[in-house]
C-alpha atoms as a PDB file:
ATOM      1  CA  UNK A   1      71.215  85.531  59.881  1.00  0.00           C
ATOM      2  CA  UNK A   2      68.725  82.875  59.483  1.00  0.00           C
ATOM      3  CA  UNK A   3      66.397  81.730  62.337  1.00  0.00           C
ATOM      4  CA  UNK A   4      68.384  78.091  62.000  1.00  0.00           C
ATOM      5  CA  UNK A   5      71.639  80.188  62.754  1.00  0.00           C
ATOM      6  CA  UNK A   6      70.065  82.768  65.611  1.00  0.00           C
ATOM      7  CA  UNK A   7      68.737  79.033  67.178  1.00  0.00           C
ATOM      8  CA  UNK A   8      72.329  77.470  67.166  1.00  0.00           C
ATOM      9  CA  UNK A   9      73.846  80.741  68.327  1.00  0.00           C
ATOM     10  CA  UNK A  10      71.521  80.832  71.122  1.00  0.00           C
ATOM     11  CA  UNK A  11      71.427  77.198  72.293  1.00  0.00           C
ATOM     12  CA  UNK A  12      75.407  77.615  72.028  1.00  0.00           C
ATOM     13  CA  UNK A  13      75.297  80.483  74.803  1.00  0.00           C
ATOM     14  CA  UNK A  14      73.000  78.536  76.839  1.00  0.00           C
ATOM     15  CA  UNK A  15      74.765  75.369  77.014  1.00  0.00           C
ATOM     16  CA  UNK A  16      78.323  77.997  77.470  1.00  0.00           C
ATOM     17  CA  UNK A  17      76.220  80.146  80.601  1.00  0.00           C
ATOM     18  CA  UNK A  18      75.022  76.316  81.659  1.00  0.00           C
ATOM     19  CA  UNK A  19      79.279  74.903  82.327  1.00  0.00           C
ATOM     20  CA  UNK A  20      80.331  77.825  83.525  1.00  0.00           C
ATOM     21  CA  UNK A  21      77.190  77.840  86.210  1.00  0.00           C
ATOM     22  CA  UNK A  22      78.475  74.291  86.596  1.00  0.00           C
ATOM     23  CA  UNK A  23      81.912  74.835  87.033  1.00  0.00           C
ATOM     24  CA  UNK A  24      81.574  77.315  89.386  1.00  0.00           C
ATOM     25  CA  UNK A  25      78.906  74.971  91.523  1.00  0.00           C
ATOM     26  CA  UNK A  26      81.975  72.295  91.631  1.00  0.00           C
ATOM     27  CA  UNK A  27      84.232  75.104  92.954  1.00  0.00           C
ATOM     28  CA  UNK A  28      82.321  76.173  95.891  1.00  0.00           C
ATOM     29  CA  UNK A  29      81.339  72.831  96.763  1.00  0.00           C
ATOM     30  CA  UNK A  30      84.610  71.122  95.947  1.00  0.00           C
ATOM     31  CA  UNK A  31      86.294  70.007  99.721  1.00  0.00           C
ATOM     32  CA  UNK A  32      89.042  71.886 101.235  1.00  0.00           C
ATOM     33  CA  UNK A  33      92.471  69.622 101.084  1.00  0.00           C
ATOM     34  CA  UNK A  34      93.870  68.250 104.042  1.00  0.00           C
ATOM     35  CA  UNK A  35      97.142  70.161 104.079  1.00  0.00           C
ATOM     36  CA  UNK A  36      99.025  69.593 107.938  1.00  0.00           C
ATOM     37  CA  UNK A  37     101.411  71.429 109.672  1.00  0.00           C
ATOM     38  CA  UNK A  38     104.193  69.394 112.143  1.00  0.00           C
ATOM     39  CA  UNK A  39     105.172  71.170 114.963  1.00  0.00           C
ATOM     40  CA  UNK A  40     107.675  70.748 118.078  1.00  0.00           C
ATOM     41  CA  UNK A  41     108.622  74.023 119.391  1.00  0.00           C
ATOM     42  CA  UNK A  42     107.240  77.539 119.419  1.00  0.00           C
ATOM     43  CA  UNK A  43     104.330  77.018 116.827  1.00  0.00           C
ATOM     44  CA  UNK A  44     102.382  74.932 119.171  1.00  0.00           C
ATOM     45  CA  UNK A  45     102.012  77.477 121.832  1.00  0.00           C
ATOM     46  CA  UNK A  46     102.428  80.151 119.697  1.00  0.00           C
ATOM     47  CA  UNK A  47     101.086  80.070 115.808  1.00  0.00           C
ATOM     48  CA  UNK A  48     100.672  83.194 114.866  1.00  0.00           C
ATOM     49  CA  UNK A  49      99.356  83.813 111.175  1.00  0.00           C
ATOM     50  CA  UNK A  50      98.829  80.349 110.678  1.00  0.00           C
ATOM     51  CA  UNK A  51      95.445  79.401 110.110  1.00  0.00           C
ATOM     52  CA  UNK A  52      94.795  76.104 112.651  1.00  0.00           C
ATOM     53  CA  UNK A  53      91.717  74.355 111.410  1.00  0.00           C
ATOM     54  CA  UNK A  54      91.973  72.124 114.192  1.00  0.00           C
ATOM     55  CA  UNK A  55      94.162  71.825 117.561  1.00  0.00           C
ATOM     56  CA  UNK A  56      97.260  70.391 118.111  1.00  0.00           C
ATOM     57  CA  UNK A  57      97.250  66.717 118.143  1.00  0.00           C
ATOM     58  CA  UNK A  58      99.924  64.091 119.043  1.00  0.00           C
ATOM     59  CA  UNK A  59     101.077  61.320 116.661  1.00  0.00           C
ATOM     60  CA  UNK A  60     103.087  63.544 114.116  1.00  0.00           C
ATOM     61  CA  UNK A  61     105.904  61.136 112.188  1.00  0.00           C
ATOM     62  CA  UNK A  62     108.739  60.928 114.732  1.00  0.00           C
ATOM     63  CA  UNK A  63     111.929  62.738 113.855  1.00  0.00           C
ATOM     64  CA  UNK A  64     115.406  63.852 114.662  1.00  0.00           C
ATOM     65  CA  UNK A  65     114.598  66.773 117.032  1.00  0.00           C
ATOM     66  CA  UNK A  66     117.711  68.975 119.363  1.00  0.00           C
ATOM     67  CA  UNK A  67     117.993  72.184 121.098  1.00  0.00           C
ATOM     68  CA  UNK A  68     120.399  73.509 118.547  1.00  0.00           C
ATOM     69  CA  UNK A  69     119.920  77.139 116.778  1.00  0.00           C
ATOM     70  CA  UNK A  70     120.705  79.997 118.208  1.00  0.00           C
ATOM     71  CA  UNK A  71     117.430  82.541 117.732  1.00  0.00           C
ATOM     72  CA  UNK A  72     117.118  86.601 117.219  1.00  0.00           C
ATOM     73  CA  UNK A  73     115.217  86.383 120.097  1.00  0.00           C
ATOM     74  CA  UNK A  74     117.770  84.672 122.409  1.00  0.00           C
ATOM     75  CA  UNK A  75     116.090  81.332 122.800  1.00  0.00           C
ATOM     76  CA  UNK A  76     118.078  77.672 121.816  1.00  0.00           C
ATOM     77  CA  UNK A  77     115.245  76.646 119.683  1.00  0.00           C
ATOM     78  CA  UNK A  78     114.838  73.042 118.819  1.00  0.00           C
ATOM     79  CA  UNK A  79     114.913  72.116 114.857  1.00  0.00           C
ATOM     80  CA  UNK A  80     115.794  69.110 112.482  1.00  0.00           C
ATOM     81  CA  UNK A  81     118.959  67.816 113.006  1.00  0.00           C
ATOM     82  CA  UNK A  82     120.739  64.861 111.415  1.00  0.00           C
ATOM     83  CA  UNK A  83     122.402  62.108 113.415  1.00  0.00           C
ATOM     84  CA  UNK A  84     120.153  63.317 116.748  1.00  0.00           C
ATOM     85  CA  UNK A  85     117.488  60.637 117.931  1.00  0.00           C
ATOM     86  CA  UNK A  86     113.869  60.339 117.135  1.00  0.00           C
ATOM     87  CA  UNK A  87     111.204  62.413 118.690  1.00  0.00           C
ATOM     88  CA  UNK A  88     107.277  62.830 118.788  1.00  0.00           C
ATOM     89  CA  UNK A  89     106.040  65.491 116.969  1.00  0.00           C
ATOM     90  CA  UNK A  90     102.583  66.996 117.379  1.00  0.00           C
ATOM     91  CA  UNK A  91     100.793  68.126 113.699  1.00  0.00           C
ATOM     92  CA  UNK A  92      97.181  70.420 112.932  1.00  0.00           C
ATOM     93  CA  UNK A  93      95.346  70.812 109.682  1.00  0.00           C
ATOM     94  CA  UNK A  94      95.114  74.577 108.374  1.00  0.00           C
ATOM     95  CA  UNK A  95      92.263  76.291 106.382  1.00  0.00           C
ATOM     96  CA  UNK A  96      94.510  76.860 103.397  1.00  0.00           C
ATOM     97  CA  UNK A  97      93.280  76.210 100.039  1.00  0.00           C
ATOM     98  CA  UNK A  98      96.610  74.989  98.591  1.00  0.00           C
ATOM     99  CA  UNK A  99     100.067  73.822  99.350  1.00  0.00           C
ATOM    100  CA  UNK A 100     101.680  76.920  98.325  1.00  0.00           C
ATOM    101  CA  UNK A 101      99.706  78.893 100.702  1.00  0.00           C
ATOM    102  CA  UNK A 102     100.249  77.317 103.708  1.00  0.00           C
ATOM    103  CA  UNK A 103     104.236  77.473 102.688  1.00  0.00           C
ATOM    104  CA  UNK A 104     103.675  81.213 102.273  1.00  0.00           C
ATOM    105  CA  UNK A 105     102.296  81.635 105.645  1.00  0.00           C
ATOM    106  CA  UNK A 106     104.435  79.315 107.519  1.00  0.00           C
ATOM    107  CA  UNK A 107     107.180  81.285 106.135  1.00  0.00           C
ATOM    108  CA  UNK A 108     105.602  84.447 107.291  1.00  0.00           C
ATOM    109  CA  UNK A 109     105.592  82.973 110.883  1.00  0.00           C
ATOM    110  CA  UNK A 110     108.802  81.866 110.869  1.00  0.00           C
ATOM    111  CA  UNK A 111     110.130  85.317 109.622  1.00  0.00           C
ATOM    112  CA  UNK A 112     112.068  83.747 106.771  1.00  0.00           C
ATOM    113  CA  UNK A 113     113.271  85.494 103.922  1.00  0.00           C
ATOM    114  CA  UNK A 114     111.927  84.807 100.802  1.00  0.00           C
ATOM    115  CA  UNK A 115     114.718  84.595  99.323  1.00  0.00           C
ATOM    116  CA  UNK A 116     115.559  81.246 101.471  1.00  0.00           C
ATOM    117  CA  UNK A 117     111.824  79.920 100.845  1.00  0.00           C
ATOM    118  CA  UNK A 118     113.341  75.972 101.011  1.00  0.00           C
ATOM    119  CA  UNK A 119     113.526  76.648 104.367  1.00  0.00           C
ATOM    120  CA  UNK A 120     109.928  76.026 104.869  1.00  0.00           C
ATOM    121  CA  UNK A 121     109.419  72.058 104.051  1.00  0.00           C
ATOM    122  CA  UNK A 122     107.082  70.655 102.184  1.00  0.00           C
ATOM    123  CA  UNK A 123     105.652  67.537 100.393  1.00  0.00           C
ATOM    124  CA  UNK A 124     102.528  66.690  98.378  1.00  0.00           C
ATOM    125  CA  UNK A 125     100.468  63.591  98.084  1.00  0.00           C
ATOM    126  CA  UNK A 126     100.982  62.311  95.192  1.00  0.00           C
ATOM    127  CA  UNK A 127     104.195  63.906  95.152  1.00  0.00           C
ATOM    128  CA  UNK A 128     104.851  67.102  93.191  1.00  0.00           C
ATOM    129  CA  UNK A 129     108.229  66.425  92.138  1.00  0.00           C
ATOM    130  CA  UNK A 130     109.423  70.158  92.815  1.00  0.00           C
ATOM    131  CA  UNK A 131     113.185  70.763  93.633  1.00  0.00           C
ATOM    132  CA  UNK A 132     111.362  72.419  97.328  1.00  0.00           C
ATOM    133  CA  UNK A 133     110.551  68.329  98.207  1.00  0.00           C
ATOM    134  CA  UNK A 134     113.913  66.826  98.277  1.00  0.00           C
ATOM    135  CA  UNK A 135     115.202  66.580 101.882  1.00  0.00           C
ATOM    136  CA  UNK A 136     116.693  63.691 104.317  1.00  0.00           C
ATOM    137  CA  UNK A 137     113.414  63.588 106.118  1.00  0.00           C
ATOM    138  CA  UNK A 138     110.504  64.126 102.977  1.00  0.00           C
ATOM    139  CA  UNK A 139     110.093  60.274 102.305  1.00  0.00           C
ATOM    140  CA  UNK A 140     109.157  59.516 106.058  1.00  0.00           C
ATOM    141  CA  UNK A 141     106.559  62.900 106.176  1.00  0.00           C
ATOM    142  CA  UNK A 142     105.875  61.775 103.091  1.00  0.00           C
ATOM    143  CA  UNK A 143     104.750  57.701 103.997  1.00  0.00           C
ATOM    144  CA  UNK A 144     102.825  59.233 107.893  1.00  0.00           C
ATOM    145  CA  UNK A 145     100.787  61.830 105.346  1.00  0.00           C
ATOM    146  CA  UNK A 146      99.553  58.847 103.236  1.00  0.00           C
ATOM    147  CA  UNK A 147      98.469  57.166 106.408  1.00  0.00           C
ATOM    148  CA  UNK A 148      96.945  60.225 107.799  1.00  0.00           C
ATOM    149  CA  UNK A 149      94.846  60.710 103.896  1.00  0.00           C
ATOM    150  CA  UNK A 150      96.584  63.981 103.852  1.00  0.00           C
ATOM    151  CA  UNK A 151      96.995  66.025 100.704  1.00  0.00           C
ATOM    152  CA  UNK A 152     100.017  67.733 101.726  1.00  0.00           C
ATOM    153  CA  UNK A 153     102.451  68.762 104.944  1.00  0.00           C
ATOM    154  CA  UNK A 154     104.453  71.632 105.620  1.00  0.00           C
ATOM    155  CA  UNK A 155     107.180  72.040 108.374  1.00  0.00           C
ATOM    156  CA  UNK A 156     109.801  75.002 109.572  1.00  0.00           C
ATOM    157  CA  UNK A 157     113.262  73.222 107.926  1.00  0.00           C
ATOM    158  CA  UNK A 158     115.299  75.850 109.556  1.00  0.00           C
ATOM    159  CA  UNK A 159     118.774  74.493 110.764  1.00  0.00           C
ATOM    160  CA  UNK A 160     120.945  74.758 113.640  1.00  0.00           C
ATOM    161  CA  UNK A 161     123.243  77.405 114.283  1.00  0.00           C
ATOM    162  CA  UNK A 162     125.982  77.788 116.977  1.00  0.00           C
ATOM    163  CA  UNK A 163     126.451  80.674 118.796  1.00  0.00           C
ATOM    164  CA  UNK A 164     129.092  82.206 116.797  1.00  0.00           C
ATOM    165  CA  UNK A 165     126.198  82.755 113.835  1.00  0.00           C
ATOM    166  CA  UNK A 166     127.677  79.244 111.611  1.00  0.00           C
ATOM    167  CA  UNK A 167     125.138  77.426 110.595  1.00  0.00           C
ATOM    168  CA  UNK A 168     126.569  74.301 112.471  1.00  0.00           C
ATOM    169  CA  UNK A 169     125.563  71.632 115.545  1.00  0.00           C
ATOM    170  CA  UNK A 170     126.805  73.298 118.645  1.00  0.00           C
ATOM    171  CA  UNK A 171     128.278  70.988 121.126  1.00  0.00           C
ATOM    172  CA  UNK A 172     126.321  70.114 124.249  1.00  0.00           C
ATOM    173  CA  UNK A 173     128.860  72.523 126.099  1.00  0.00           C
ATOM    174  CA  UNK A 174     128.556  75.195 123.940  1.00  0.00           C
ATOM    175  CA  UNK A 175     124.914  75.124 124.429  1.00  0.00           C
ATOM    176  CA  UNK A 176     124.259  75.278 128.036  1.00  0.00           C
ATOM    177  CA  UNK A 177     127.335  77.725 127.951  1.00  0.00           C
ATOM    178  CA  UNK A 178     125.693  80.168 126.213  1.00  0.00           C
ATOM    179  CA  UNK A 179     122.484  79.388 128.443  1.00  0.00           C
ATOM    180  CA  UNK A 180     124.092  80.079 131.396  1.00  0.00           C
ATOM    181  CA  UNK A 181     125.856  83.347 129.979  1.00  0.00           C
ATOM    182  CA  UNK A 182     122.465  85.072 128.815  1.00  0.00           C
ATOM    183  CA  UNK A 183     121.114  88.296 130.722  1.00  0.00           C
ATOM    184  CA  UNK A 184     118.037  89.720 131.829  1.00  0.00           C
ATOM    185  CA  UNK A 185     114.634  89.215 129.578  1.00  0.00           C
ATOM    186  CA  UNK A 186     116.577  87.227 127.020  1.00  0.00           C
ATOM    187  CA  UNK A 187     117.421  84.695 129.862  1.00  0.00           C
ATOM    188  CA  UNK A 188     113.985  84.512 131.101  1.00  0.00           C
ATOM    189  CA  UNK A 189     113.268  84.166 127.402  1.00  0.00           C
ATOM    190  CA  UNK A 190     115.358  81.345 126.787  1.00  0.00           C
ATOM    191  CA  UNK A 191     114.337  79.754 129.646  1.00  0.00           C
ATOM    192  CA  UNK A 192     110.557  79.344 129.299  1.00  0.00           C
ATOM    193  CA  UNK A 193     111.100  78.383 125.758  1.00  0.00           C
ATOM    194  CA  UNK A 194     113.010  75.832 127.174  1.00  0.00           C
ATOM    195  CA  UNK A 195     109.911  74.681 129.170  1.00  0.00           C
ATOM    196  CA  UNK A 196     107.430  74.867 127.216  1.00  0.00           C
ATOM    197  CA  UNK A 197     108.646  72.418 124.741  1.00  0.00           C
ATOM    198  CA  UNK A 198     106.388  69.392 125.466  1.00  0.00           C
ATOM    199  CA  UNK A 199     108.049  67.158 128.196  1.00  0.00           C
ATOM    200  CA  UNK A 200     107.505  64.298 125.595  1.00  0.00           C
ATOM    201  CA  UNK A 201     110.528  65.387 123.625  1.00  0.00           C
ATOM    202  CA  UNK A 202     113.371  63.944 125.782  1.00  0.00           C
ATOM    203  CA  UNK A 203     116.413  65.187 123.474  1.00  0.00           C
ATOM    204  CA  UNK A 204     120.363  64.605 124.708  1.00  0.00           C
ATOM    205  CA  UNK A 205     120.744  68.319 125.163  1.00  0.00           C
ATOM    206  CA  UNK A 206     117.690  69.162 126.867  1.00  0.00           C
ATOM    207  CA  UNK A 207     118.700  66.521 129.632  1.00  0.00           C
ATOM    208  CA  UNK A 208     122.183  68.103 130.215  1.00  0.00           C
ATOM    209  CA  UNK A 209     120.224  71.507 130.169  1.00  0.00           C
ATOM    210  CA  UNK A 210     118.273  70.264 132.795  1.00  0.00           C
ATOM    211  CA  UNK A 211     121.162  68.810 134.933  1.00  0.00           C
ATOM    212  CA  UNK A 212     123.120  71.895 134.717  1.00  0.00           C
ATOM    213  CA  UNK A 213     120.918  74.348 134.629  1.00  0.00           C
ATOM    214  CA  UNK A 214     117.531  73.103 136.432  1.00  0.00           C
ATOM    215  CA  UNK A 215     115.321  74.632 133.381  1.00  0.00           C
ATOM    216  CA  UNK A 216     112.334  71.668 133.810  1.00  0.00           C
ATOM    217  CA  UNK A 217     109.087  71.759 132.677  1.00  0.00           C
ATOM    218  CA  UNK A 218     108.393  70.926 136.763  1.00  0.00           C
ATOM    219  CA  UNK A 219     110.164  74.050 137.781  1.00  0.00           C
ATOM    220  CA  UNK A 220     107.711  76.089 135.313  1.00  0.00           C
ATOM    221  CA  UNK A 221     104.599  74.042 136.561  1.00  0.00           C
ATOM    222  CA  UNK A 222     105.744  74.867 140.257  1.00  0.00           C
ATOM    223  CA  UNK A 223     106.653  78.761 139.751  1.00  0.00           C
ATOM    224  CA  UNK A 224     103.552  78.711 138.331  1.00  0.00           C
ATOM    225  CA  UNK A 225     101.661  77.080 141.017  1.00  0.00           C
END
């Protein structure tokens, strides 16, 4: 090999070592992205393996909100629902380095299957285009993220289910009835679920619940006290 050729080779693995030193500068300096995840019920008292960067702040995009699945753990929680009102959400950034990820844990919290991974929602900003983002509520997430300079939102998309295990809207009836006919822990369970959803969220079911049953973020406050 000439000295010409040992030169090239050598200025070749300089300038290679020299992007690759670069490349990984950009990495560890490059910013985290905003990724956001909405919350109404449980999560905001109770995240579990989801990594809040930040606390729990008001002004999430408003959305169709009832007291309408039946839980494993006994509780009515509150979930999407079409054709119910508007209602405030709450949202928090999380130290996730991609979309995907905070999906992945989200569904981990939730206890979803992964087999039924749409039930985690999601959108990007600019949008992805994946068959996951296509849902009656991803262009309104979608337009509140922009404002917010968010990269991305996730949210639990799981949806009501009655009593007898259908995934369908119980009646307002059939909800406080199966309140009212709990026992023991899962009662008490139910019940402070049903109080610690912020008082802000003013849904037609949770006011008959209250009427009927007397389960008001007051009582709690006052048992409490």
């Amino acid at each position: 090999m000439s000295d010409d050729e040992t030169a090239r080779d050598s200025d070749d693995a300089a300038a290679a070592t020299a992007a690759a030193a670069g490349a990984a500068d950009a990495a560890a300096v490059a910013p985290r992205p905003r990724i956001a995840c909405l919350a109404w019920g449980s999560l905001l008292w109770k995240p579990g393996v989801l990594p809040l960067a930040g606390p729990w702040r008001a002004g999430g995009p408003p959305l169709p909100l009832e007291f309408a699945r039946v839980s494993d753990g006994g509780e009515l929680a509150i979930v999407l629902c079409e054709g119910a009102p508007d209602a405030p959400t709450w949202w928090a950034e999380l130290d996730v380095p991609d979309l995907s990820r905070a999906r992945e844990l989200l569904r981990q919290r939730e206890e979803i299957d992964p087999r039924w991974a749409g039930l985690v929602g999601s959108v990007s900003v600019p949008p992805a285009g994946d068959a996951l983002a296509a849902g009656p509520w991803h262009a309104r997430i979608a337009a509140w993220a922009v404002e917010r300079g968010l990269n991305g939102v996730v949210w639990t998309a799981l949806p009501p289910k009655s009593p007898g295990g259908a995934s369908t809207l119980p009646s307002a009836d059939e909800a406080v009835a199966y309140l009212r006919g709990l026992q023991g822990d899962r009662a008490g369970h139910a019940r402070r679920y049903v109080q610690q959803v912020p008082a802000e969220i003013r849904t037609p079911y949770r006011r008959v619940i209250e009427e009927r049953l007397g389960w008001t973020p007051e009582e709690a406050m006052a048992q409490a006290g």
